[in-house]
PDB file of N, CA and C in Angstrom:
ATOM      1  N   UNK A   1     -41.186 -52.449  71.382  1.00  0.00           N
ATOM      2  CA  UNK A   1     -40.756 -53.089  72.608  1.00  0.00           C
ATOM      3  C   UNK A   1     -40.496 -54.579  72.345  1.00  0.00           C
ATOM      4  N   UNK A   2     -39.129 -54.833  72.670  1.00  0.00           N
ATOM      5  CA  UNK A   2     -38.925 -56.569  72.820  1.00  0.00           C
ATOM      6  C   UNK A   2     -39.562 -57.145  73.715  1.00  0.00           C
ATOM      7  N   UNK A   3     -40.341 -58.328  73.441  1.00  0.00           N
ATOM      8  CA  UNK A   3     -40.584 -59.086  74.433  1.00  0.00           C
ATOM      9  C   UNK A   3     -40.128 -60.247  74.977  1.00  0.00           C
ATOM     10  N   UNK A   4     -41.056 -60.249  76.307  1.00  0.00           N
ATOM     11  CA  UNK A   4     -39.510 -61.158  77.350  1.00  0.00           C
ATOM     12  C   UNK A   4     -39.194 -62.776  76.187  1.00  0.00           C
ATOM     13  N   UNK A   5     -40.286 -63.170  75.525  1.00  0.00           N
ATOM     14  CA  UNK A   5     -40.282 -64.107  74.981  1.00  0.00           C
ATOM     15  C   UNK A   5     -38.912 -64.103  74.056  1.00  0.00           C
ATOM     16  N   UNK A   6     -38.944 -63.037  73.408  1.00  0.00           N
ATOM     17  CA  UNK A   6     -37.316 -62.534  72.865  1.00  0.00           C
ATOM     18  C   UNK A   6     -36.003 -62.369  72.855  1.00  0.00           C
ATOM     19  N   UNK A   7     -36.580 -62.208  74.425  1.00  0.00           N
ATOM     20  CA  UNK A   7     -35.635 -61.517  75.543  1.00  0.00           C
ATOM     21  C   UNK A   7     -34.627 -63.285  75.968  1.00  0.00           C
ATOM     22  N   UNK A   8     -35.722 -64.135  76.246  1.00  0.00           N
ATOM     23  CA  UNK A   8     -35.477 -65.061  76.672  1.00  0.00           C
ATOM     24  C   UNK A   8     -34.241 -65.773  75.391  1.00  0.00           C
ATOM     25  N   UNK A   9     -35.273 -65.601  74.539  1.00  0.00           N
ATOM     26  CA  UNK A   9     -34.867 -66.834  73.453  1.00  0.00           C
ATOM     27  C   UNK A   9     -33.132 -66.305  73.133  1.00  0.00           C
ATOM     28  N   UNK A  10     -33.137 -64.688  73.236  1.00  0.00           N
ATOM     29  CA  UNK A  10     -31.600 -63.952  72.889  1.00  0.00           C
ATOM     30  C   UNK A  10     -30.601 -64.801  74.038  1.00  0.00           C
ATOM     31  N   UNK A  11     -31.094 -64.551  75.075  1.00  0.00           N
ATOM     32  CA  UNK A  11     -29.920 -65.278  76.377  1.00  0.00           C
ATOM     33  C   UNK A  11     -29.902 -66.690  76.209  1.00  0.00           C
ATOM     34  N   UNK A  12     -30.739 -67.583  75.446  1.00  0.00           N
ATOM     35  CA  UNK A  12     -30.543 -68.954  75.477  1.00  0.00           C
ATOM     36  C   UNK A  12     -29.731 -69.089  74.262  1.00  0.00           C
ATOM     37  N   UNK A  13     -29.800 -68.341  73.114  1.00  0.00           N
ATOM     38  CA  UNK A  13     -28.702 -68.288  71.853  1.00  0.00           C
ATOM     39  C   UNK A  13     -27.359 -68.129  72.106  1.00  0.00           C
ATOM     40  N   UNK A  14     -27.723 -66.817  73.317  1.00  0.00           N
ATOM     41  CA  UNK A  14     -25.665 -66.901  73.513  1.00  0.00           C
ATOM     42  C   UNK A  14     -25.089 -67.639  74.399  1.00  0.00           C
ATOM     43  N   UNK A  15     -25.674 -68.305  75.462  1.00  0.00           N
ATOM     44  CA  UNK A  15     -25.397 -69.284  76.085  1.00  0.00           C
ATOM     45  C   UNK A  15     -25.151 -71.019  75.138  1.00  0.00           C
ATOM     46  N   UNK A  16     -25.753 -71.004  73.997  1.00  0.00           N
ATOM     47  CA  UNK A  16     -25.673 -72.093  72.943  1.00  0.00           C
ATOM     48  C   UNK A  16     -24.029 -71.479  72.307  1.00  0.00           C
ATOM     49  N   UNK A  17     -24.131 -70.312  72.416  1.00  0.00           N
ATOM     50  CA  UNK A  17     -22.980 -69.937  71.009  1.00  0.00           C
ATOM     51  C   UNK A  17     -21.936 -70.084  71.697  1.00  0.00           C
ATOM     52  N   UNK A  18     -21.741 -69.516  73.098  1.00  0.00           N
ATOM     53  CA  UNK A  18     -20.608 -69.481  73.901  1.00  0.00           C
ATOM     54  C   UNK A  18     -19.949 -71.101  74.071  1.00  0.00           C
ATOM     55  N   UNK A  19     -20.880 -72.030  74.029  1.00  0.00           N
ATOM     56  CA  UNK A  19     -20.823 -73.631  74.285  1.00  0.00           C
ATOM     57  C   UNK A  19     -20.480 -74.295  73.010  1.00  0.00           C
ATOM     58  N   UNK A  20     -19.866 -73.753  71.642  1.00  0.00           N
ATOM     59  CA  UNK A  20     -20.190 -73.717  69.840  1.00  0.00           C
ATOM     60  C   UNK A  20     -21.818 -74.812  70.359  1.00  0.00           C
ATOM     61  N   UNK A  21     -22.913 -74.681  70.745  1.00  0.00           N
ATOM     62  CA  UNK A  21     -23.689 -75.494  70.216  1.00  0.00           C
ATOM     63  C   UNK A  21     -24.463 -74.666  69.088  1.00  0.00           C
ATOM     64  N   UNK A  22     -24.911 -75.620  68.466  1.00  0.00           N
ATOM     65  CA  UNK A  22     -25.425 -74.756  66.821  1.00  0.00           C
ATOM     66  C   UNK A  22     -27.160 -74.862  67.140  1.00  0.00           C
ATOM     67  N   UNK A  23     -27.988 -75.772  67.542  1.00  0.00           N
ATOM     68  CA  UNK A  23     -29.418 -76.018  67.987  1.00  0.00           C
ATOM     69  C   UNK A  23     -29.828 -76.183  69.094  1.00  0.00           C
ATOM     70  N   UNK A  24     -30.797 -75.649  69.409  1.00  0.00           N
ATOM     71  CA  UNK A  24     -31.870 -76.013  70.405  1.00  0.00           C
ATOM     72  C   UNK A  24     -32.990 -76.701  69.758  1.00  0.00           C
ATOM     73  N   UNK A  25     -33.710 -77.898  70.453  1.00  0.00           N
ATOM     74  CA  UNK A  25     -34.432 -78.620  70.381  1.00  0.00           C
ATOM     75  C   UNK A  25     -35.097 -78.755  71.344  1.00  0.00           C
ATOM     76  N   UNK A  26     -36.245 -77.898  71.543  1.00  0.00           N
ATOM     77  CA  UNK A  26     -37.301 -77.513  72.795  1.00  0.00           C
ATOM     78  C   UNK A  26     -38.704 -78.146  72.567  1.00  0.00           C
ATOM     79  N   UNK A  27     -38.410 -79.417  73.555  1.00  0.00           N
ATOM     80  CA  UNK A  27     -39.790 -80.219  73.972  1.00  0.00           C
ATOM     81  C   UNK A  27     -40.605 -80.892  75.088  1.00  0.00           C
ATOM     82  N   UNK A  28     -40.122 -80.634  75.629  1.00  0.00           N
ATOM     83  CA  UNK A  28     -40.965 -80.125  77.077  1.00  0.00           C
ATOM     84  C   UNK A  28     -41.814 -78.903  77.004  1.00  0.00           C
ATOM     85  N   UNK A  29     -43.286 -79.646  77.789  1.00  0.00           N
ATOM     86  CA  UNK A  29     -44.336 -78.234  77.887  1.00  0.00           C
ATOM     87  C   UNK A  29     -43.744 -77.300  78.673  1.00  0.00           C
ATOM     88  N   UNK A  30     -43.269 -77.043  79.251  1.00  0.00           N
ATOM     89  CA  UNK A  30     -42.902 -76.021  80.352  1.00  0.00           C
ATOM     90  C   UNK A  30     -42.008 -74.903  79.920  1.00  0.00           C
ATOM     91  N   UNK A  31     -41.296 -76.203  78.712  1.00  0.00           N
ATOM     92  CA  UNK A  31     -39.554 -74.595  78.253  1.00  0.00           C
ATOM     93  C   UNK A  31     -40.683 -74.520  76.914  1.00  0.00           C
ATOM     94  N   UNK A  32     -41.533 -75.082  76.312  1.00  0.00           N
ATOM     95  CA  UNK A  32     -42.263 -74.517  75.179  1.00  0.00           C
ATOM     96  C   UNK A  32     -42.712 -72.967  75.614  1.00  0.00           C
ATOM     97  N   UNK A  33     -43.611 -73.038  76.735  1.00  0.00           N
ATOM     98  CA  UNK A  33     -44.120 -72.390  77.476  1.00  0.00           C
ATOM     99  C   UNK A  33     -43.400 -70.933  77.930  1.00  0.00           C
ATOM    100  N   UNK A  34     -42.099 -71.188  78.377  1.00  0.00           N
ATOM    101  CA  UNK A  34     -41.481 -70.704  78.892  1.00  0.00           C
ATOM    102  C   UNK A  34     -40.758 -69.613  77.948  1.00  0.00           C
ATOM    103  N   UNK A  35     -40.555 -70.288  76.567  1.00  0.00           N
ATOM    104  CA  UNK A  35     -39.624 -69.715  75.155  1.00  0.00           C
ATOM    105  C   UNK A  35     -40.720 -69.305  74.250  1.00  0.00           C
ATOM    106  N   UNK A  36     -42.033 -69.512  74.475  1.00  0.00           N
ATOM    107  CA  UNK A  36     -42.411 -68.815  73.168  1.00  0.00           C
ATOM    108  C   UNK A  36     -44.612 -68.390  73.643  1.00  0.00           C
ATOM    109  N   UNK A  37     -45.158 -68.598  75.028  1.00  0.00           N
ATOM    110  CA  UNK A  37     -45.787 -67.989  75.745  1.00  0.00           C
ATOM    111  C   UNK A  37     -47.171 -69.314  75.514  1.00  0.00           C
ATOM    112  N   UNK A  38     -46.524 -70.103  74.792  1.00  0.00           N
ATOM    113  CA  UNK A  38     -47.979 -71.309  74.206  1.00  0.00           C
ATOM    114  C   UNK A  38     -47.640 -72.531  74.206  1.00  0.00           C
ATOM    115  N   UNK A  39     -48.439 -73.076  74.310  1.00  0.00           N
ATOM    116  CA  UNK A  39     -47.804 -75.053  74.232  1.00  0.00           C
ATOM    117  C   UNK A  39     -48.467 -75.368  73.306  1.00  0.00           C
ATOM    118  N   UNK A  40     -48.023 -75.472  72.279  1.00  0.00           N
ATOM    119  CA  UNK A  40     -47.876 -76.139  70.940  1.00  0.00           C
ATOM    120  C   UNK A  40     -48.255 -77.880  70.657  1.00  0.00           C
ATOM    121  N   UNK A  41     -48.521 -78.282  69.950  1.00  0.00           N
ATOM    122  CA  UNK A  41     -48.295 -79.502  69.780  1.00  0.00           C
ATOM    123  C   UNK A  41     -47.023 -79.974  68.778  1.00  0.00           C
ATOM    124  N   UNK A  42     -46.230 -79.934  69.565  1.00  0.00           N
ATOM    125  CA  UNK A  42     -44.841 -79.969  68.633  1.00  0.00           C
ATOM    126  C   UNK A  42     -43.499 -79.658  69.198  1.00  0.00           C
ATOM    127  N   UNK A  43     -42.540 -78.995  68.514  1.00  0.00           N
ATOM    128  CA  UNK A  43     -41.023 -78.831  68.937  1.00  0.00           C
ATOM    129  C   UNK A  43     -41.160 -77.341  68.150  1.00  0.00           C
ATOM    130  N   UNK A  44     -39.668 -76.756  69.578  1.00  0.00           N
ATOM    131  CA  UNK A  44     -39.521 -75.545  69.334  1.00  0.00           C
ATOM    132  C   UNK A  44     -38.112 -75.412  68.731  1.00  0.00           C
ATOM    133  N   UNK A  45     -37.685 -75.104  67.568  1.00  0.00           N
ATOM    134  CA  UNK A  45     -36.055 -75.068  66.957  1.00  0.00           C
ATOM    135  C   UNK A  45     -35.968 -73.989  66.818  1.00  0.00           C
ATOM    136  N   UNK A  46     -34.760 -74.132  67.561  1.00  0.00           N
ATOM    137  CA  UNK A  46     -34.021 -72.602  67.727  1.00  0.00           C
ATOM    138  C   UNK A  46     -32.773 -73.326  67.239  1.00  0.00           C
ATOM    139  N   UNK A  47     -31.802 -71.558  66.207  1.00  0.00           N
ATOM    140  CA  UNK A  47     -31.016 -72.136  65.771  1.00  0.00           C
ATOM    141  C   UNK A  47     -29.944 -70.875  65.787  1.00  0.00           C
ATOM    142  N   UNK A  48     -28.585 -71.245  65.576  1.00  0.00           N
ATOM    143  CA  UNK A  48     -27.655 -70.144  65.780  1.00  0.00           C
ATOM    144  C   UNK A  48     -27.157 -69.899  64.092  1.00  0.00           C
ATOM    145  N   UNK A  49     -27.857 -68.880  63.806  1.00  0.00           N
ATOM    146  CA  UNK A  49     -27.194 -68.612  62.665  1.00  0.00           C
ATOM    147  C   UNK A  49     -25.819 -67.385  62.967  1.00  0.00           C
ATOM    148  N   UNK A  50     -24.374 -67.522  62.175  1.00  0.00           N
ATOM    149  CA  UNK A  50     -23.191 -66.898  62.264  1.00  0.00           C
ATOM    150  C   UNK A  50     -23.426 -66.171  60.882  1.00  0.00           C
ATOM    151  N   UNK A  51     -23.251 -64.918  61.245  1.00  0.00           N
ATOM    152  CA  UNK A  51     -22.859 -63.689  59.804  1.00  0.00           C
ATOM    153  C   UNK A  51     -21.723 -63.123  59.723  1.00  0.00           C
ATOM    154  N   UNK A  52     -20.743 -63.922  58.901  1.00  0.00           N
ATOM    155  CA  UNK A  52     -19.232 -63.102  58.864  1.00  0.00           C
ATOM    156  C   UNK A  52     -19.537 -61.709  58.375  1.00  0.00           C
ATOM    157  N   UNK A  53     -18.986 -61.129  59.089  1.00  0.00           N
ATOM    158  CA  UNK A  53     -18.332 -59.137  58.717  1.00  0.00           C
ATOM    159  C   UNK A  53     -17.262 -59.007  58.119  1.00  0.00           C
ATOM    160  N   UNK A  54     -16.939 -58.252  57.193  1.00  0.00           N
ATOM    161  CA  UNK A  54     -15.835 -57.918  56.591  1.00  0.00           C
ATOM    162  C   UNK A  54     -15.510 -56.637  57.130  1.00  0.00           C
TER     163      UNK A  54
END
């Protein structure tokens, strides 16, 4: 089972990809919170990796 934490982080990637943005840089307690279920002491990087298909 995916979780929503997954769930989340997938809809914030294609909303980055659709925009070409290439990073997220998550630092605020709340979207820490929100993207990965813990508040950290730190930053959350999320990143869009592209896999060409032949």
């Amino acid at each position: 089972m995916i979780s929503e934490f997954l769930i989340r982080i997938g809809k914030l990637s294609e909303t980055l990809s659709k925009k070409n943005i290439d990073v997220a840089l998550i630092m605020q307690n709340a979207d820490l919170y929100y993207y990965s279920g813990t508040i950290p002491s730190g930053v959350l990087f999320i990143c869009i990796i592209y896999i060409k298909r032949k």
